[in-house]
PDB file of N, CA and C in Angstrom:
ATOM      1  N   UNK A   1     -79.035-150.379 -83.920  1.00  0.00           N
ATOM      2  CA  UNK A   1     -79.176-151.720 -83.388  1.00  0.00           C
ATOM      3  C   UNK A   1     -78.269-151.944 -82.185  1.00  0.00           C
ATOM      4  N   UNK A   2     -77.160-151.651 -82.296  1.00  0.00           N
ATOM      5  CA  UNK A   2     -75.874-151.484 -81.236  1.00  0.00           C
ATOM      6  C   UNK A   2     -76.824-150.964 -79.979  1.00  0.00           C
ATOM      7  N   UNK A   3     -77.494-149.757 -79.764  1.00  0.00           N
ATOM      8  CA  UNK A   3     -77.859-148.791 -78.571  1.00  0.00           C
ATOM      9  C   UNK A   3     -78.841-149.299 -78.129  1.00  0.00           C
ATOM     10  N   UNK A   4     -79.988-150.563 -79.139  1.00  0.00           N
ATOM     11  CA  UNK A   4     -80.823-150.964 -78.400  1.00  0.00           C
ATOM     12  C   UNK A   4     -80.859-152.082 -77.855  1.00  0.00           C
ATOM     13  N   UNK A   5     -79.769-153.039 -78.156  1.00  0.00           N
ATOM     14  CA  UNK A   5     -78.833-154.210 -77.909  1.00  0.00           C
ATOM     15  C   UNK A   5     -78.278-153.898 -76.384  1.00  0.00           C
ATOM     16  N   UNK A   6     -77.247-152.693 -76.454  1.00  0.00           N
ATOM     17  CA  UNK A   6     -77.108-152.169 -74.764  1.00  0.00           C
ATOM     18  C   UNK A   6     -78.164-151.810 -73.770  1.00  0.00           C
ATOM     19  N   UNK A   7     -78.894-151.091 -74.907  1.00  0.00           N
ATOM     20  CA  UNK A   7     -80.487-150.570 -73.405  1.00  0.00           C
ATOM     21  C   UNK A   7     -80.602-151.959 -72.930  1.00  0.00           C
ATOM     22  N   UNK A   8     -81.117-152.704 -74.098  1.00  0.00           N
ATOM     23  CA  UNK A   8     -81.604-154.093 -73.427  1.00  0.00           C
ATOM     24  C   UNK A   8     -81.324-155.066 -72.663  1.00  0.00           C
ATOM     25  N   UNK A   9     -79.686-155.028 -72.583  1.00  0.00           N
ATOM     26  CA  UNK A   9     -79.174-155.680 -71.757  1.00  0.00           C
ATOM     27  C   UNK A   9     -78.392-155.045 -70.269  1.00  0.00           C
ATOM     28  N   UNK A  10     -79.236-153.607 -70.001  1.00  0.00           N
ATOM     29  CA  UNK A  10     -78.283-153.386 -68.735  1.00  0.00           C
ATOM     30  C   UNK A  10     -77.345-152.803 -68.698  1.00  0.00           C
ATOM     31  N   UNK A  11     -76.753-152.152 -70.385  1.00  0.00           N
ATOM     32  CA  UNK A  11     -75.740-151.257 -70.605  1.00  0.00           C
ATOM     33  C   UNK A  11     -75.911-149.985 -71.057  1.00  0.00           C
ATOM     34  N   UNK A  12     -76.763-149.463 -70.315  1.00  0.00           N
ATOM     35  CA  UNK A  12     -77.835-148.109 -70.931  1.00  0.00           C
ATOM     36  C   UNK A  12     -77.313-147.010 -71.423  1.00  0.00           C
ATOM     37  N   UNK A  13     -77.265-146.999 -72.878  1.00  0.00           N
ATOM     38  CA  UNK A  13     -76.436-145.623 -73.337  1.00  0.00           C
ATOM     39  C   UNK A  13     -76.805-144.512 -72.447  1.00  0.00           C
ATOM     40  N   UNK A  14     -77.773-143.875 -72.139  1.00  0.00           N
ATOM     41  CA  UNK A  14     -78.519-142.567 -72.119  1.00  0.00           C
ATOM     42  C   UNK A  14     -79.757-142.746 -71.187  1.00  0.00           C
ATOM     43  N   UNK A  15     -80.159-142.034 -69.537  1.00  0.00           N
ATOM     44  CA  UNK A  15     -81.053-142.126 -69.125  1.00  0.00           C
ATOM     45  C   UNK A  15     -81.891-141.255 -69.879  1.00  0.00           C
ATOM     46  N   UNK A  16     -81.896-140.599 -70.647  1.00  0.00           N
ATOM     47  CA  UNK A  16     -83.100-139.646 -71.111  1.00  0.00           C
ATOM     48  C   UNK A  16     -82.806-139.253 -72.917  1.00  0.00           C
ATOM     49  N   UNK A  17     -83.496-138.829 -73.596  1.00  0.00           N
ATOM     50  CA  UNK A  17     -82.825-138.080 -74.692  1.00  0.00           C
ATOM     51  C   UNK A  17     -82.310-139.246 -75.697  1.00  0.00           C
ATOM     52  N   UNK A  18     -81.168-138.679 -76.414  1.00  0.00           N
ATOM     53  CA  UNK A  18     -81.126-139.533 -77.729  1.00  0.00           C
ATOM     54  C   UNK A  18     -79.755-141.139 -77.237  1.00  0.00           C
ATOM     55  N   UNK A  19     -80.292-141.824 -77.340  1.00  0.00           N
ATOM     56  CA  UNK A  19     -79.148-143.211 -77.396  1.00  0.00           C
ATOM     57  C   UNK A  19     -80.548-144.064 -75.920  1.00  0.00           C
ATOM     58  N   UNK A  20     -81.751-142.972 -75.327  1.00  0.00           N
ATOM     59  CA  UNK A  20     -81.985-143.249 -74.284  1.00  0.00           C
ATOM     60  C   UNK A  20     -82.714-144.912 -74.910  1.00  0.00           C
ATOM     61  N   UNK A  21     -83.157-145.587 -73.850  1.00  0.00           N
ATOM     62  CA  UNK A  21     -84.194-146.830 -74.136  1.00  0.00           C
ATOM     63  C   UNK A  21     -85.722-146.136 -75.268  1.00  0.00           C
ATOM     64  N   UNK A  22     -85.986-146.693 -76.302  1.00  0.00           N
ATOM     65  CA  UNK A  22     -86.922-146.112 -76.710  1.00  0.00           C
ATOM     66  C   UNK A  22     -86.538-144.961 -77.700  1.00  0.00           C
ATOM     67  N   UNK A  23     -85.084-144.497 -77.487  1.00  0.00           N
ATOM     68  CA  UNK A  23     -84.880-143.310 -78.301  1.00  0.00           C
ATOM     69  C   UNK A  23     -83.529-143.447 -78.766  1.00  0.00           C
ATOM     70  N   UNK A  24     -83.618-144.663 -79.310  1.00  0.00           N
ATOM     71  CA  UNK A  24     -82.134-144.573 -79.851  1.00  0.00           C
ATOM     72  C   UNK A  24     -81.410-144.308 -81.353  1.00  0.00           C
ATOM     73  N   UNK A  25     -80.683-144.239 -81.042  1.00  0.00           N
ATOM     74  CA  UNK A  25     -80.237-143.345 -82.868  1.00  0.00           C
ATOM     75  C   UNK A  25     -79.077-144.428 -83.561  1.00  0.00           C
ATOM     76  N   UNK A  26     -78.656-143.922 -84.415  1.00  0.00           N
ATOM     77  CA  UNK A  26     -77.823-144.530 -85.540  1.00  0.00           C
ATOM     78  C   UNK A  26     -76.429-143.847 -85.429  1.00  0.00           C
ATOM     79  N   UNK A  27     -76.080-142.731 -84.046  1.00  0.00           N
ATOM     80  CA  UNK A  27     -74.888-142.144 -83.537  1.00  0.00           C
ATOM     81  C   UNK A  27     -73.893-143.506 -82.878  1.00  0.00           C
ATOM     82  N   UNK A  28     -72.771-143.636 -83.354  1.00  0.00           N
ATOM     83  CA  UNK A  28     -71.748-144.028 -82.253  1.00  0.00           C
ATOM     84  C   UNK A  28     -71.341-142.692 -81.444  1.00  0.00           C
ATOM     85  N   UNK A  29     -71.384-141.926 -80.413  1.00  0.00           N
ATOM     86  CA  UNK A  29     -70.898-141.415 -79.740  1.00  0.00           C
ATOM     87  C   UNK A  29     -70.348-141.897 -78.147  1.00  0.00           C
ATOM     88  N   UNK A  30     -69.649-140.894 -77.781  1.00  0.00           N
ATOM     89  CA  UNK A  30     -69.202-141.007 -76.352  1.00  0.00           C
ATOM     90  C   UNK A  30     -70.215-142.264 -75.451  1.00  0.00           C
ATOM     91  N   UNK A  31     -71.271-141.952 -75.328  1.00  0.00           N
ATOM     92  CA  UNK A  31     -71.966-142.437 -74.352  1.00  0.00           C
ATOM     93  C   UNK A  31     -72.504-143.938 -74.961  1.00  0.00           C
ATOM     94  N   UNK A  32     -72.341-143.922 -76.546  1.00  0.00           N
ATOM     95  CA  UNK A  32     -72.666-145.652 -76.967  1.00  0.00           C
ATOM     96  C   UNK A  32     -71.231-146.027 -76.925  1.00  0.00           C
ATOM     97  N   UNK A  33     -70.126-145.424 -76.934  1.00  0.00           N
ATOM     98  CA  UNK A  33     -68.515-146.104 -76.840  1.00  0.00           C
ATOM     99  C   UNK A  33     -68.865-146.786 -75.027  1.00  0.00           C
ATOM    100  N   UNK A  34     -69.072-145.598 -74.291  1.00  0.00           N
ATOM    101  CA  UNK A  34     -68.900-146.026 -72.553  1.00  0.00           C
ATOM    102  C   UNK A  34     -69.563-147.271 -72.497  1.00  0.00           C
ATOM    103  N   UNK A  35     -70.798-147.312 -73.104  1.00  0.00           N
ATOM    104  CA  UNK A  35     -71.675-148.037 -72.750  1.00  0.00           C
ATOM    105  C   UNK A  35     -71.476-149.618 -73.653  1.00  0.00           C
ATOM    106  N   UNK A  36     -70.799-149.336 -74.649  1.00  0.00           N
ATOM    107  CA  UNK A  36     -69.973-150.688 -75.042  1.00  0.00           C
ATOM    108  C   UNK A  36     -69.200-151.175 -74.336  1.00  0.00           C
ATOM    109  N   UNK A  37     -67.877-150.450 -74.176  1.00  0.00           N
ATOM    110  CA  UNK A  37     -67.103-150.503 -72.952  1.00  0.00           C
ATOM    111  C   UNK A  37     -67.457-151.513 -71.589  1.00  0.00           C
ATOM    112  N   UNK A  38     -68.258-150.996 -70.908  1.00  0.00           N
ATOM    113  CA  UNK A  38     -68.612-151.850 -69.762  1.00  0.00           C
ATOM    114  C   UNK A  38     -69.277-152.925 -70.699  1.00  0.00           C
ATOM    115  N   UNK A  39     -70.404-153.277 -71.367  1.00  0.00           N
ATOM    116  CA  UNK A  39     -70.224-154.361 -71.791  1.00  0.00           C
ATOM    117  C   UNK A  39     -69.368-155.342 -72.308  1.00  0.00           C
ATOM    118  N   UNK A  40     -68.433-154.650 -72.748  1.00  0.00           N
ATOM    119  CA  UNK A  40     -67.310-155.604 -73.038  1.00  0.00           C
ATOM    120  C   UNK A  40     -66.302-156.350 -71.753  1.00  0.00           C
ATOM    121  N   UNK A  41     -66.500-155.230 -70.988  1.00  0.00           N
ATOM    122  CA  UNK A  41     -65.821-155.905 -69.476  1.00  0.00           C
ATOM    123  C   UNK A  41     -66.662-157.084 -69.072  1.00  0.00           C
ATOM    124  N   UNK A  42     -67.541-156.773 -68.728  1.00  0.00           N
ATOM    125  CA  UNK A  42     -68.791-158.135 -68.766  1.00  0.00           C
ATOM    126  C   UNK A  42     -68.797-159.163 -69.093  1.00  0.00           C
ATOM    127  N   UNK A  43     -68.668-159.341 -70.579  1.00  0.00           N
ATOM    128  CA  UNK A  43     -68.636-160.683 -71.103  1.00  0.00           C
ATOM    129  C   UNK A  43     -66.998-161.019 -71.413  1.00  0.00           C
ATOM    130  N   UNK A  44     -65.977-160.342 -70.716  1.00  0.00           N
ATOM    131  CA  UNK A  44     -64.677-160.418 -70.683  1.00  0.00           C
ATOM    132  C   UNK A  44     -64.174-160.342 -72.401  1.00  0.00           C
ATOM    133  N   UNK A  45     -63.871-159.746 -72.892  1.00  0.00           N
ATOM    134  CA  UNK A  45     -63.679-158.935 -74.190  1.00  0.00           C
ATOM    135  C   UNK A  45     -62.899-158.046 -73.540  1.00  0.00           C
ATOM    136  N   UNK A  46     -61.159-157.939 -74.138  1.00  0.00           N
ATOM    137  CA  UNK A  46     -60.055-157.760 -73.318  1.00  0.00           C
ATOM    138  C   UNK A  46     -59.372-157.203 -74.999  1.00  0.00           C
ATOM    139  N   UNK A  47     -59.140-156.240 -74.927  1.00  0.00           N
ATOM    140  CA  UNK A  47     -58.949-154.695 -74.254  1.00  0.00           C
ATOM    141  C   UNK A  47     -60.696-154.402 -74.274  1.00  0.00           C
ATOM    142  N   UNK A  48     -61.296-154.110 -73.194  1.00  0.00           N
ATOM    143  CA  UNK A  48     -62.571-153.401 -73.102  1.00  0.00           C
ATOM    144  C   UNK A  48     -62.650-151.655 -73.844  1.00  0.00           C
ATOM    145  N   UNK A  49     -62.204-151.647 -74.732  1.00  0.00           N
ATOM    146  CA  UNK A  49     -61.759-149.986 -75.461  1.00  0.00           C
ATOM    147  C   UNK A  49     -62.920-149.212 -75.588  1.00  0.00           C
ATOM    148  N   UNK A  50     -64.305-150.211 -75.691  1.00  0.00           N
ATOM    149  CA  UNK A  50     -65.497-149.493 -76.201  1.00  0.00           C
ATOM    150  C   UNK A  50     -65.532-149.240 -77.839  1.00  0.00           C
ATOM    151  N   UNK A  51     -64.714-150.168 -78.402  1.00  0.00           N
ATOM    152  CA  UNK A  51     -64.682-149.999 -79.927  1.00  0.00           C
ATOM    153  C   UNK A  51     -65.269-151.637 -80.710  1.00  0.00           C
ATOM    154  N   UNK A  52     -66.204-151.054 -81.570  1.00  0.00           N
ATOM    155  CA  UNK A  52     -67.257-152.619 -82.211  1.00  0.00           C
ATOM    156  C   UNK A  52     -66.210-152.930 -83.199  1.00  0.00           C
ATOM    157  N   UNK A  53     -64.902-153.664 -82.956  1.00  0.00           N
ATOM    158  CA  UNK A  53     -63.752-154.233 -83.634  1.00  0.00           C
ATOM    159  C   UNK A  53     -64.186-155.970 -83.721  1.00  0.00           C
ATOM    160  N   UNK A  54     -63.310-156.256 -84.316  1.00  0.00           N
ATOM    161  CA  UNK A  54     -63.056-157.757 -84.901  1.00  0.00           C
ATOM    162  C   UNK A  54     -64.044-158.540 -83.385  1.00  0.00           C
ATOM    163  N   UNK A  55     -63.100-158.381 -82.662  1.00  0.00           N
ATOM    164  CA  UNK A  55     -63.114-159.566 -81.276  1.00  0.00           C
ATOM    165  C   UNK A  55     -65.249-159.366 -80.508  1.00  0.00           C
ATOM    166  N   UNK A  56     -65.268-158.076 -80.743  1.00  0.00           N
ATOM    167  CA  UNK A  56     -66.763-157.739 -80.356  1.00  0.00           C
ATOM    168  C   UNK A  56     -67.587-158.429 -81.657  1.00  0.00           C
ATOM    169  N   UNK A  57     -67.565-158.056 -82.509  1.00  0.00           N
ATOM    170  CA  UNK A  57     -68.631-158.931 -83.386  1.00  0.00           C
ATOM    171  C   UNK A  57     -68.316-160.287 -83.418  1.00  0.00           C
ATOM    172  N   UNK A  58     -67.344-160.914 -83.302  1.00  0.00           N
ATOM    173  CA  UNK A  58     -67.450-162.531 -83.611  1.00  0.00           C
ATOM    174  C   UNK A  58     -67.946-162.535 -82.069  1.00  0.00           C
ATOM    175  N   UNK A  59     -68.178-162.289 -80.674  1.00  0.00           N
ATOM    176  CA  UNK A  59     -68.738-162.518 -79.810  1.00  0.00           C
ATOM    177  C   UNK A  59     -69.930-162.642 -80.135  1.00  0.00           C
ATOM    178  N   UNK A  60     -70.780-161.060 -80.884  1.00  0.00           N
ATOM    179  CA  UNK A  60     -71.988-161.248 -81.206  1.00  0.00           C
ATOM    180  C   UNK A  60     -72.546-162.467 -82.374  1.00  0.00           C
ATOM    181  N   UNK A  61     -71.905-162.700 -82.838  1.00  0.00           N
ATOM    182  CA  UNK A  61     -72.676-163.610 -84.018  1.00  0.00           C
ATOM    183  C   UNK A  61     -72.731-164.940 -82.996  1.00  0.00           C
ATOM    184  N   UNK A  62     -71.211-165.436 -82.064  1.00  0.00           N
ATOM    185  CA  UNK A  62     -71.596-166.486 -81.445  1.00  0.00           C
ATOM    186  C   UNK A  62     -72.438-166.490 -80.085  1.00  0.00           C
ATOM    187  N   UNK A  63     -72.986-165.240 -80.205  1.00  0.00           N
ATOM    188  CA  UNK A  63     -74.014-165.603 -78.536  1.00  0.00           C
ATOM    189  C   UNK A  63     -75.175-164.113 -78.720  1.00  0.00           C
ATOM    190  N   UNK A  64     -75.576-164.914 -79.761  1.00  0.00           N
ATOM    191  CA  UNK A  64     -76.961-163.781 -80.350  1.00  0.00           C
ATOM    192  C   UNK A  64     -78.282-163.607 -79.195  1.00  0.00           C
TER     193      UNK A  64
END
């Protein structure tokens, strides 16, 4: 849900292959951390670490 949440918004795990739009998996790896990461810079979520901690989910529940 995480990887297709980023495809969808412009934070594209993966141009091709697995995490890609359409092909996404149930992996946290490298490229769904990066790709959290810059989303978190985005919606200003400070430390941007690329880690789905406390401060990232109460964002998501309040701006679904």
């Amino acid at each position: 849900s995480l990887q297709m949440y980023l495809n969808a918004h412009g934070f594209t795990v993966a141009a091709s292959g697995a995490g890609a739009p359409g092909h996404e998996t149930t992996l946290f790896g490298r490229a769904t951390k990066a790709a959290l990461a810059k989303w978190q810079k985005s919606v200003g979520i400070s430390p941007a670490s690329g880690n789905f901690g406390a401060l990232t989910r109460a964002y998501l529940a309040a701006h679904p």
